[in-house]
PDB file of N, CA and C in Angstrom:
ATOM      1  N   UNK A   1      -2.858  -8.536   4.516  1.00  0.00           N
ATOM      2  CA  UNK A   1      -2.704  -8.711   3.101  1.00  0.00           C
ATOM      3  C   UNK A   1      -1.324  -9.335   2.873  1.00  0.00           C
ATOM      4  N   UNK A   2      -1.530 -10.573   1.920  1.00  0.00           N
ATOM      5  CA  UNK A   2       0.034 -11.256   1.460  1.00  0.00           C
ATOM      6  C   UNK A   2       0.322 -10.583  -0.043  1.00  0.00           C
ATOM      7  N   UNK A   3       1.603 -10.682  -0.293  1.00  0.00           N
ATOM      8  CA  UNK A   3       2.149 -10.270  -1.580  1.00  0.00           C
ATOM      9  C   UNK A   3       2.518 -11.268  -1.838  1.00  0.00           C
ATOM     10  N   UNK A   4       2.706 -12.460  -2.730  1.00  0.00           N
ATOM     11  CA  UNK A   4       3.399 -13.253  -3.334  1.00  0.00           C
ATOM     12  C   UNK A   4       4.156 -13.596  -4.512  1.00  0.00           C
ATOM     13  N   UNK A   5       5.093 -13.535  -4.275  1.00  0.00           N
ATOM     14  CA  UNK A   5       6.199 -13.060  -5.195  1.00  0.00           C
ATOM     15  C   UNK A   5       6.698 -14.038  -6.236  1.00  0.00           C
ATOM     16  N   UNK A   6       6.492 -14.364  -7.332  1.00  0.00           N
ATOM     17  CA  UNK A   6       6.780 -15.670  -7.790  1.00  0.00           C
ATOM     18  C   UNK A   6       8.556 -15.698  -8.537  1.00  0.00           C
ATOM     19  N   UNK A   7       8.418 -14.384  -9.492  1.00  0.00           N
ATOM     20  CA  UNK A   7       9.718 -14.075  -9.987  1.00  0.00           C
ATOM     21  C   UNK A   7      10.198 -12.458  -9.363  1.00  0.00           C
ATOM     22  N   UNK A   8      11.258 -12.351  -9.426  1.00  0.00           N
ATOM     23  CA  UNK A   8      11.819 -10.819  -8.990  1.00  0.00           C
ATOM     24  C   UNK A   8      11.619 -10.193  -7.647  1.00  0.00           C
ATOM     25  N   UNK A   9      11.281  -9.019  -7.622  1.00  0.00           N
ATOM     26  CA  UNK A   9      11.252  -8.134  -6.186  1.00  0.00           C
ATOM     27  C   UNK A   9      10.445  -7.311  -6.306  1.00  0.00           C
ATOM     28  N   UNK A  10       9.558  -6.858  -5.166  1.00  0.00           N
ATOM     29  CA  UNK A  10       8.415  -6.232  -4.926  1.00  0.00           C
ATOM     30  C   UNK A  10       8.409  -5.335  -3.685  1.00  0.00           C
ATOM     31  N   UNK A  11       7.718  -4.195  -3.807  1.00  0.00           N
ATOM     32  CA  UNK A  11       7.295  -3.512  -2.442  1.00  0.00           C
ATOM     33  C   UNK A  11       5.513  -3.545  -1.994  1.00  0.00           C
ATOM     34  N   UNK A  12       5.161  -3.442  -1.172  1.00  0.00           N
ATOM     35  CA  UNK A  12       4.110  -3.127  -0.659  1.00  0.00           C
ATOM     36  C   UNK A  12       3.717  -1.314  -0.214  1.00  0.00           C
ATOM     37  N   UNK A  13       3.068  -0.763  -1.142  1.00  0.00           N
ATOM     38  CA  UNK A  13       2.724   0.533  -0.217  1.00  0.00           C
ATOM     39  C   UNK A  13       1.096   0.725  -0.006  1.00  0.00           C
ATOM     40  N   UNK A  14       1.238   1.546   1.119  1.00  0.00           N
ATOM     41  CA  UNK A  14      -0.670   1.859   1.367  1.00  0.00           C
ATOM     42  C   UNK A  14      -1.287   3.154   1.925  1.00  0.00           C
ATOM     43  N   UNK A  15      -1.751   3.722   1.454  1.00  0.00           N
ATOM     44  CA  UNK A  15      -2.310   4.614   2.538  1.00  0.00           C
ATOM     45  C   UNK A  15      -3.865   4.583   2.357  1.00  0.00           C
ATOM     46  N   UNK A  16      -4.322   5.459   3.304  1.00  0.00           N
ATOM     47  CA  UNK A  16      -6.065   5.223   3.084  1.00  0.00           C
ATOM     48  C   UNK A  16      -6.547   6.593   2.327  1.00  0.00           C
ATOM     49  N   UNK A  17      -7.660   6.637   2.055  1.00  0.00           N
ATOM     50  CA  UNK A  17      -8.152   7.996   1.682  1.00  0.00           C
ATOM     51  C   UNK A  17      -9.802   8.065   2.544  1.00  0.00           C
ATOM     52  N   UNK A  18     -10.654   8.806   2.760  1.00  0.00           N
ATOM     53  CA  UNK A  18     -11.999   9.384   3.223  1.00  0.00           C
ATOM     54  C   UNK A  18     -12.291  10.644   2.583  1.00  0.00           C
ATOM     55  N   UNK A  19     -13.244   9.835   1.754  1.00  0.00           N
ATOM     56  CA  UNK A  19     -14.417  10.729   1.037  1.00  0.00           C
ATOM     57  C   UNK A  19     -15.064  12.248   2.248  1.00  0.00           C
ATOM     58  N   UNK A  20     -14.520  13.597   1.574  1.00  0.00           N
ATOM     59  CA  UNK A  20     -14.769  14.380   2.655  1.00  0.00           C
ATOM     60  C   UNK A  20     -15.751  15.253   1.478  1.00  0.00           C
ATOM     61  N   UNK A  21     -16.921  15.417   2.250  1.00  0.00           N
ATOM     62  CA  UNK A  21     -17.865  16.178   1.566  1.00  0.00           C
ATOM     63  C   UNK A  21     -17.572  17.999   2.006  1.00  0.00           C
ATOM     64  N   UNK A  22     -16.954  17.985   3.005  1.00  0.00           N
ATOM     65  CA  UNK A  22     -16.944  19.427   2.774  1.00  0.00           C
ATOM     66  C   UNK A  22     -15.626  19.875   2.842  1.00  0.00           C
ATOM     67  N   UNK A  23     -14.723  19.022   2.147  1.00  0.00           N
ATOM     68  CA  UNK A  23     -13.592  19.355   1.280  1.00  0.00           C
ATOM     69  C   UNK A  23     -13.775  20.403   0.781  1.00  0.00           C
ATOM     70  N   UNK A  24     -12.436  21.453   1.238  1.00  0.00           N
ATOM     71  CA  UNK A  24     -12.184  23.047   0.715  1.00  0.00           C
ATOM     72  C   UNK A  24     -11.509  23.545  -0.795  1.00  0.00           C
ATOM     73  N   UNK A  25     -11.295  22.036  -1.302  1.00  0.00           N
ATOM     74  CA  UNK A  25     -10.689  21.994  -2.606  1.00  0.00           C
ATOM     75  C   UNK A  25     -10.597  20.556  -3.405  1.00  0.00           C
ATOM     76  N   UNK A  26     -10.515  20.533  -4.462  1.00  0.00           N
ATOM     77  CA  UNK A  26     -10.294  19.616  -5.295  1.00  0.00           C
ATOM     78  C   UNK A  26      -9.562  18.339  -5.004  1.00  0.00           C
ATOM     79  N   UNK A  27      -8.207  19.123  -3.989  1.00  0.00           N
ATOM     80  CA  UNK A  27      -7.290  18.287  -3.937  1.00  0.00           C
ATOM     81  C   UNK A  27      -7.464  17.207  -2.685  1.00  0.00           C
ATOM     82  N   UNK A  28      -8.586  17.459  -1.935  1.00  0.00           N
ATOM     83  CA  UNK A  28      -8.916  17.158  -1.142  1.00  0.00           C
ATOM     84  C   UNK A  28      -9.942  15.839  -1.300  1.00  0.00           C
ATOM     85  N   UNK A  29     -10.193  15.675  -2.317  1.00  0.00           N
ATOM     86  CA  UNK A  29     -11.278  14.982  -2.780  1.00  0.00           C
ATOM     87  C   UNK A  29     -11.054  14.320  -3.951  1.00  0.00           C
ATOM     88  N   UNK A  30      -9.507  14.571  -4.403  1.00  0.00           N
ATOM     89  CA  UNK A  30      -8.968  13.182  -5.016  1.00  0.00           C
ATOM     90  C   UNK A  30      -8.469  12.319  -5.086  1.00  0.00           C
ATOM     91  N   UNK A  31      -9.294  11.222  -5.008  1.00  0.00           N
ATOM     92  CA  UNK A  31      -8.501   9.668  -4.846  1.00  0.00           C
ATOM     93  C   UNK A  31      -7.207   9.492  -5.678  1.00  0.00           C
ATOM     94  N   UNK A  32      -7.088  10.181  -6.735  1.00  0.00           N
ATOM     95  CA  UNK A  32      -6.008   9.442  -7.409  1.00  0.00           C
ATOM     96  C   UNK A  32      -4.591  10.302  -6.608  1.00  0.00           C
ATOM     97  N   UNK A  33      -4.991  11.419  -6.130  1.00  0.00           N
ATOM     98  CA  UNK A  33      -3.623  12.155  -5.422  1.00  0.00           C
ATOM     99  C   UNK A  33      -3.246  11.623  -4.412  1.00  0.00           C
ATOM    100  N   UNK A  34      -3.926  10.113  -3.533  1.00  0.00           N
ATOM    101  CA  UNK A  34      -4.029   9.850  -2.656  1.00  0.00           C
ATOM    102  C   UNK A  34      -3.021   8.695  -3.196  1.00  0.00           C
ATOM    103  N   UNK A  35      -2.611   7.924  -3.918  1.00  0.00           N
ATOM    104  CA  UNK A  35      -2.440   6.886  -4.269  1.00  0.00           C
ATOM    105  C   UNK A  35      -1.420   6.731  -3.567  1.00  0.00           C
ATOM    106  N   UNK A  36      -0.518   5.601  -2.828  1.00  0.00           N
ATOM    107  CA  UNK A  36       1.180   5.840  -2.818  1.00  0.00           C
ATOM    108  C   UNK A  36       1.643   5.550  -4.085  1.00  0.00           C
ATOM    109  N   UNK A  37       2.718   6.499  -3.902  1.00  0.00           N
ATOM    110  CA  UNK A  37       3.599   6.492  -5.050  1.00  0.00           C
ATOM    111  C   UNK A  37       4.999   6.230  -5.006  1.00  0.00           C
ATOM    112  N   UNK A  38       5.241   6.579  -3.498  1.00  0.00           N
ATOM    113  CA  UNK A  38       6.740   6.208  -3.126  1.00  0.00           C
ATOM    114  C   UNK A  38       6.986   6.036  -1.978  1.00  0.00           C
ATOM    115  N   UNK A  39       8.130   5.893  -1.313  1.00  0.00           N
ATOM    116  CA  UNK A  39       8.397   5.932   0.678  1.00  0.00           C
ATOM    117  C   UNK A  39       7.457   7.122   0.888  1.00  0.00           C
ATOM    118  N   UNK A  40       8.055   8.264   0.656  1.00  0.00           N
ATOM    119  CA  UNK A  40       7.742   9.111   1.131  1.00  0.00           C
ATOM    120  C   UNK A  40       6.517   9.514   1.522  1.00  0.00           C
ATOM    121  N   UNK A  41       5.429   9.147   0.573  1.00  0.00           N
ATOM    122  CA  UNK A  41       3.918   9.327   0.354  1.00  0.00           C
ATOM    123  C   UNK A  41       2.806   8.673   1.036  1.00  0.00           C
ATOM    124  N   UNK A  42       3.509   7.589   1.923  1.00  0.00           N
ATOM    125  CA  UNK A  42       2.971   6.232   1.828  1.00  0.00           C
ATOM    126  C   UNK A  42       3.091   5.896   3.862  1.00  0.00           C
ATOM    127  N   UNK A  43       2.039   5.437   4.195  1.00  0.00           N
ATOM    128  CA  UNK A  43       1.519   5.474   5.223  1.00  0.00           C
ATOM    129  C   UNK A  43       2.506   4.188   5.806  1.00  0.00           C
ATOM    130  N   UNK A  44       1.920   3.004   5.104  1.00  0.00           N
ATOM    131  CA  UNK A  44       2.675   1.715   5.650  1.00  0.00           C
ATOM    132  C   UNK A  44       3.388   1.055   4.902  1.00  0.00           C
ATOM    133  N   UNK A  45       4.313   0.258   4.395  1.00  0.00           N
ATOM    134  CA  UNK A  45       5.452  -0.035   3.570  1.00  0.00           C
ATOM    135  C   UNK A  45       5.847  -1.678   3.851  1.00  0.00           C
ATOM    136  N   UNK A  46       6.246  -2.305   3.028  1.00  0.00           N
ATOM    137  CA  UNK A  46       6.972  -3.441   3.332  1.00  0.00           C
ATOM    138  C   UNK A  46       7.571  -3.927   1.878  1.00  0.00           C
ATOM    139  N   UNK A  47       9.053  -4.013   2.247  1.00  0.00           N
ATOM    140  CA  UNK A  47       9.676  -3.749   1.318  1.00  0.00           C
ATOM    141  C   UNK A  47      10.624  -4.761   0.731  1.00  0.00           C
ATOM    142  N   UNK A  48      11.215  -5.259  -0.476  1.00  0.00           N
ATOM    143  CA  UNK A  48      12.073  -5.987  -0.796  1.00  0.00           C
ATOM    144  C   UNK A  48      11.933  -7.296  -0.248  1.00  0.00           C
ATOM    145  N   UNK A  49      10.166  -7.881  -1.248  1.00  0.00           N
ATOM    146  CA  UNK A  49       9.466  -9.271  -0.983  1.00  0.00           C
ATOM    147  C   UNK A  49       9.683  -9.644  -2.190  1.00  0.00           C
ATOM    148  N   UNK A  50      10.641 -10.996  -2.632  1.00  0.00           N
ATOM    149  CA  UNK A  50      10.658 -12.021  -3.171  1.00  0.00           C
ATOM    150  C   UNK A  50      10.296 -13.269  -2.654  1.00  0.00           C
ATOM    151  N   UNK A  51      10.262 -14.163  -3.599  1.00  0.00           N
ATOM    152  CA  UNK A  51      10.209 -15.671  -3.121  1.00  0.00           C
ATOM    153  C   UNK A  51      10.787 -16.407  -2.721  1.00  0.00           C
ATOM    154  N   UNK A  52      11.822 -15.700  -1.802  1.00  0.00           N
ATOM    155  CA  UNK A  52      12.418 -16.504  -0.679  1.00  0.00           C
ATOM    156  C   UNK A  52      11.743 -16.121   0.413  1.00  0.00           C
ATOM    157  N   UNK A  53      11.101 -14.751   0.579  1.00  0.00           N
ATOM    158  CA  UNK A  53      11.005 -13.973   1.780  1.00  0.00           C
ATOM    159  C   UNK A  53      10.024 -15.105   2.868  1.00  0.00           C
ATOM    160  N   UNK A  54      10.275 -15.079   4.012  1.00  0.00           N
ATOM    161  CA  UNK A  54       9.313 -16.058   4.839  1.00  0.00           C
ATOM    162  C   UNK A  54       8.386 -15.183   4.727  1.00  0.00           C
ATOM    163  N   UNK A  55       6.623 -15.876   4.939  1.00  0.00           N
ATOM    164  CA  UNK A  55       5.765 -15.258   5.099  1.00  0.00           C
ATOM    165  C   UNK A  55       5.385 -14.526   5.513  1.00  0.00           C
ATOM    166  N   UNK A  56       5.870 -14.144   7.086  1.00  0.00           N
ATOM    167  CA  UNK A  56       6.234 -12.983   7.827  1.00  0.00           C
ATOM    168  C   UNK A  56       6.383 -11.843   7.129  1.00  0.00           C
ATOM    169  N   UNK A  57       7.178 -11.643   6.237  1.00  0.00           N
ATOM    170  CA  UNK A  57       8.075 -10.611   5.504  1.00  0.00           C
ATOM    171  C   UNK A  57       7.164 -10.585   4.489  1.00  0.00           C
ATOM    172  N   UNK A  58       6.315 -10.801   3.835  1.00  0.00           N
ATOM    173  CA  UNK A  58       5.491 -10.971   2.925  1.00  0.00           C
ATOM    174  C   UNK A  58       4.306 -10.124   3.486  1.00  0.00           C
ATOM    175  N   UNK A  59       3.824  -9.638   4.426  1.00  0.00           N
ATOM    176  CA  UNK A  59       2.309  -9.495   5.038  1.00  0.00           C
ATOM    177  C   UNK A  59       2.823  -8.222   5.364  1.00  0.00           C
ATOM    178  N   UNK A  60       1.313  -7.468   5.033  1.00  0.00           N
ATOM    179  CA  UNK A  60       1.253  -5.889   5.611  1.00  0.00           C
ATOM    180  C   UNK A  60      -0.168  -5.999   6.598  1.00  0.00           C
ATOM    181  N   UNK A  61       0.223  -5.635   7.684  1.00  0.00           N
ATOM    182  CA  UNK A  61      -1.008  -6.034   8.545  1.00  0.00           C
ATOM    183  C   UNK A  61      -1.401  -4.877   9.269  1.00  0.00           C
ATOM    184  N   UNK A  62      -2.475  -4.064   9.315  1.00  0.00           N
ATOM    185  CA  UNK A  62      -2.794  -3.004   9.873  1.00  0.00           C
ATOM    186  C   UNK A  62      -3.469  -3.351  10.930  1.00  0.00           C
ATOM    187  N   UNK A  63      -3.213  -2.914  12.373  1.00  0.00           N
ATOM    188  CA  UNK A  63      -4.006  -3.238  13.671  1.00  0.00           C
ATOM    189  C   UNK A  63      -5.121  -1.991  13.663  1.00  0.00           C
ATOM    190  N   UNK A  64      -5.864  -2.422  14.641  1.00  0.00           N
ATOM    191  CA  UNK A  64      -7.158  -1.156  14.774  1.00  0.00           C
ATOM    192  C   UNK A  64      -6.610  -0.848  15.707  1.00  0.00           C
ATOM    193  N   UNK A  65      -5.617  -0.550  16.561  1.00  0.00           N
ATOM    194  CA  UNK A  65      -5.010   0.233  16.960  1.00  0.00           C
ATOM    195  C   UNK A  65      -3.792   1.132  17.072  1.00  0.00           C
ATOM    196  N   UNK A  66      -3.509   1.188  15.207  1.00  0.00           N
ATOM    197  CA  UNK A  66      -2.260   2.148  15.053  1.00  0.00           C
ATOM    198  C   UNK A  66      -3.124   3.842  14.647  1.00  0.00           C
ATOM    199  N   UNK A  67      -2.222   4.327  14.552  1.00  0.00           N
ATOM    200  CA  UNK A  67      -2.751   5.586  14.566  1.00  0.00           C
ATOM    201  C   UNK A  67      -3.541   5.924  13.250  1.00  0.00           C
ATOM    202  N   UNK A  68      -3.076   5.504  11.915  1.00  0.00           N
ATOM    203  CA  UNK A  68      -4.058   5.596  10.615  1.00  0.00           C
ATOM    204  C   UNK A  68      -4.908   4.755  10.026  1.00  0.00           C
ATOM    205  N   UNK A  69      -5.284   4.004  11.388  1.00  0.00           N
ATOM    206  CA  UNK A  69      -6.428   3.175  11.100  1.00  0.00           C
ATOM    207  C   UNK A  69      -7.762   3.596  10.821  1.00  0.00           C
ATOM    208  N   UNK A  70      -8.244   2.897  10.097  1.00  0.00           N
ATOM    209  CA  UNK A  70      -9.786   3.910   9.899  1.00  0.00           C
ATOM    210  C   UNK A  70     -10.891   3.256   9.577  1.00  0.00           C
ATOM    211  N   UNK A  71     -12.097   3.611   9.963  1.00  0.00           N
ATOM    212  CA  UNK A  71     -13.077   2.260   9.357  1.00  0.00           C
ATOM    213  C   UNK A  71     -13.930   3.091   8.500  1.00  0.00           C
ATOM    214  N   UNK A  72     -13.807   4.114   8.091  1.00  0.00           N
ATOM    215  CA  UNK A  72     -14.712   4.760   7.051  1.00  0.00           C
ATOM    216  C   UNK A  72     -13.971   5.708   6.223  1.00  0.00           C
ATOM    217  N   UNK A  73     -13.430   4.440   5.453  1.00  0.00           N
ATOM    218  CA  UNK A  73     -12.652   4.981   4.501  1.00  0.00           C
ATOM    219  C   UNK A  73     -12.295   3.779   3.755  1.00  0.00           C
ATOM    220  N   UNK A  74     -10.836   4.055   2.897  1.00  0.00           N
ATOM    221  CA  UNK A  74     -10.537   3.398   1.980  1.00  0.00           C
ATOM    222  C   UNK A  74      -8.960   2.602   1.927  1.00  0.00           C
ATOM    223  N   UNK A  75      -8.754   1.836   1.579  1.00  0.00           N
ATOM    224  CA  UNK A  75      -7.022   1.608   1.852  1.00  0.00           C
ATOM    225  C   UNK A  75      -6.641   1.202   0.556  1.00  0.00           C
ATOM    226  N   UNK A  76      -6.367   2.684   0.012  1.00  0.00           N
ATOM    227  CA  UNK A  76      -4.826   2.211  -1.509  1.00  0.00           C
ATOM    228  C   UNK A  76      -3.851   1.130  -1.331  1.00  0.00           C
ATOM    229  N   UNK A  77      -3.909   0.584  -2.213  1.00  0.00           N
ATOM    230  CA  UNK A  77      -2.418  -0.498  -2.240  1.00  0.00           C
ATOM    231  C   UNK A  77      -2.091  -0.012  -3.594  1.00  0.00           C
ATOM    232  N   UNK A  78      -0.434  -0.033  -3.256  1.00  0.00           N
ATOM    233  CA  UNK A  78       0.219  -0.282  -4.645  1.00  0.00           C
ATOM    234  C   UNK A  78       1.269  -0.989  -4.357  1.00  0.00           C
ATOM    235  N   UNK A  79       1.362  -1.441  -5.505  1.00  0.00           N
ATOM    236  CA  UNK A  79       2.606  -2.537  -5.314  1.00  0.00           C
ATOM    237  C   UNK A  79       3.639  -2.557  -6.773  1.00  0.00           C
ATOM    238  N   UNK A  80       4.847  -1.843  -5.906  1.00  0.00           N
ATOM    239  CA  UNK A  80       6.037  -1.109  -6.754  1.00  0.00           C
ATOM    240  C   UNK A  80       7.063  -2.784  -6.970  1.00  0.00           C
ATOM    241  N   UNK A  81       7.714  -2.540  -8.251  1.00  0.00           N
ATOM    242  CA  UNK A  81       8.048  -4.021  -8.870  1.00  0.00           C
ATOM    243  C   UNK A  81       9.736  -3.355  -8.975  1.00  0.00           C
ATOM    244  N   UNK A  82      10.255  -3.933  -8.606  1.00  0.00           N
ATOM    245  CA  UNK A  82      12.053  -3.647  -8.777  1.00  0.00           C
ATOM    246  C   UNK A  82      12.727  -4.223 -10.571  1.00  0.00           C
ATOM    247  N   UNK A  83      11.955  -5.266 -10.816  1.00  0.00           N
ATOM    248  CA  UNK A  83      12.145  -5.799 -12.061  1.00  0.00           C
ATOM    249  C   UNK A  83      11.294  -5.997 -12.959  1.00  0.00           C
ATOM    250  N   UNK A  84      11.355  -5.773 -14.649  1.00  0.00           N
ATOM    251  CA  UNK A  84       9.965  -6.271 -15.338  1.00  0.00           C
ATOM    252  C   UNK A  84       9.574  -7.108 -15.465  1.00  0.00           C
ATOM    253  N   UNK A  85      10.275  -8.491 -14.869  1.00  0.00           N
ATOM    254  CA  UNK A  85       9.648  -9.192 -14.900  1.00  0.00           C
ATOM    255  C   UNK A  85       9.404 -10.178 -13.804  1.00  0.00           C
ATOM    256  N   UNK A  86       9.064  -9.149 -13.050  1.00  0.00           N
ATOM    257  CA  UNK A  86       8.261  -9.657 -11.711  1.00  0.00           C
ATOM    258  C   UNK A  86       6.558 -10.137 -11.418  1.00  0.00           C
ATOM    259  N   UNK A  87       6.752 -11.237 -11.197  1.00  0.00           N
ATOM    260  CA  UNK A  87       5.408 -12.106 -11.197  1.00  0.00           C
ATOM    261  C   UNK A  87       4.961 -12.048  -9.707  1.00  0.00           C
ATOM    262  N   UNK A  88       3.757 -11.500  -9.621  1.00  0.00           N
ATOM    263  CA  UNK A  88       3.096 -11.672  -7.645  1.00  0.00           C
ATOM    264  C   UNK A  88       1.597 -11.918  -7.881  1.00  0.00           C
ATOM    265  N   UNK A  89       0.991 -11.787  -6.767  1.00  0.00           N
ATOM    266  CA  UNK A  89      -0.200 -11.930  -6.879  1.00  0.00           C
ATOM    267  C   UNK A  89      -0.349 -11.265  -5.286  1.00  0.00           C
ATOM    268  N   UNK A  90      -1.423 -11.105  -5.023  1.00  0.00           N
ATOM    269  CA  UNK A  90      -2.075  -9.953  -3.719  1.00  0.00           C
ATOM    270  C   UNK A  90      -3.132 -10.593  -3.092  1.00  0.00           C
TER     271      UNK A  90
END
């Protein structure tokens, strides 16, 4: 996935979620608690992409062989903006 940054500064965050049917609670089975929201929360990261950044620096690339890879499931993106008036596209 590219971020493209037209005005300002941007982050990339992601994590995945899987629909668990015999989830022991609520919290377990909500997508929106899953979302990233910050470093901390957030599985994979790439950070402080403007439109200078080379393309390289722009891309969040998940291999099928890191450890939170998953094929039956889901992958949140959010994409945190440093300025309001930051222009990107995904």
């Amino acid at each position: 996935m590219t971020l493209n940054v037209k005005n300002g500064q941007a982050d990339i965050y992601m994590n995945t979620y899987a629909e668990n049917e015999n989830a022991k609670n609520a919290e377990q089975q909500n997508i929106i608690a899953k979302l990233p929201k910050s470093k901390r929360d957030t599985l994979w990261i790439v950070e402080n992409i403007d439109s200078k950044s080379p393309a390289s620096k722009k891309e969040l690339l998940v291999l099928n062989n890191e450890r939170n890879y998953c094929t039956q499931c889901f992958y949140l993106i959010g994409v945190v903006t440093h300025d309001l008036k930051t222009d990107y596209s995904l």
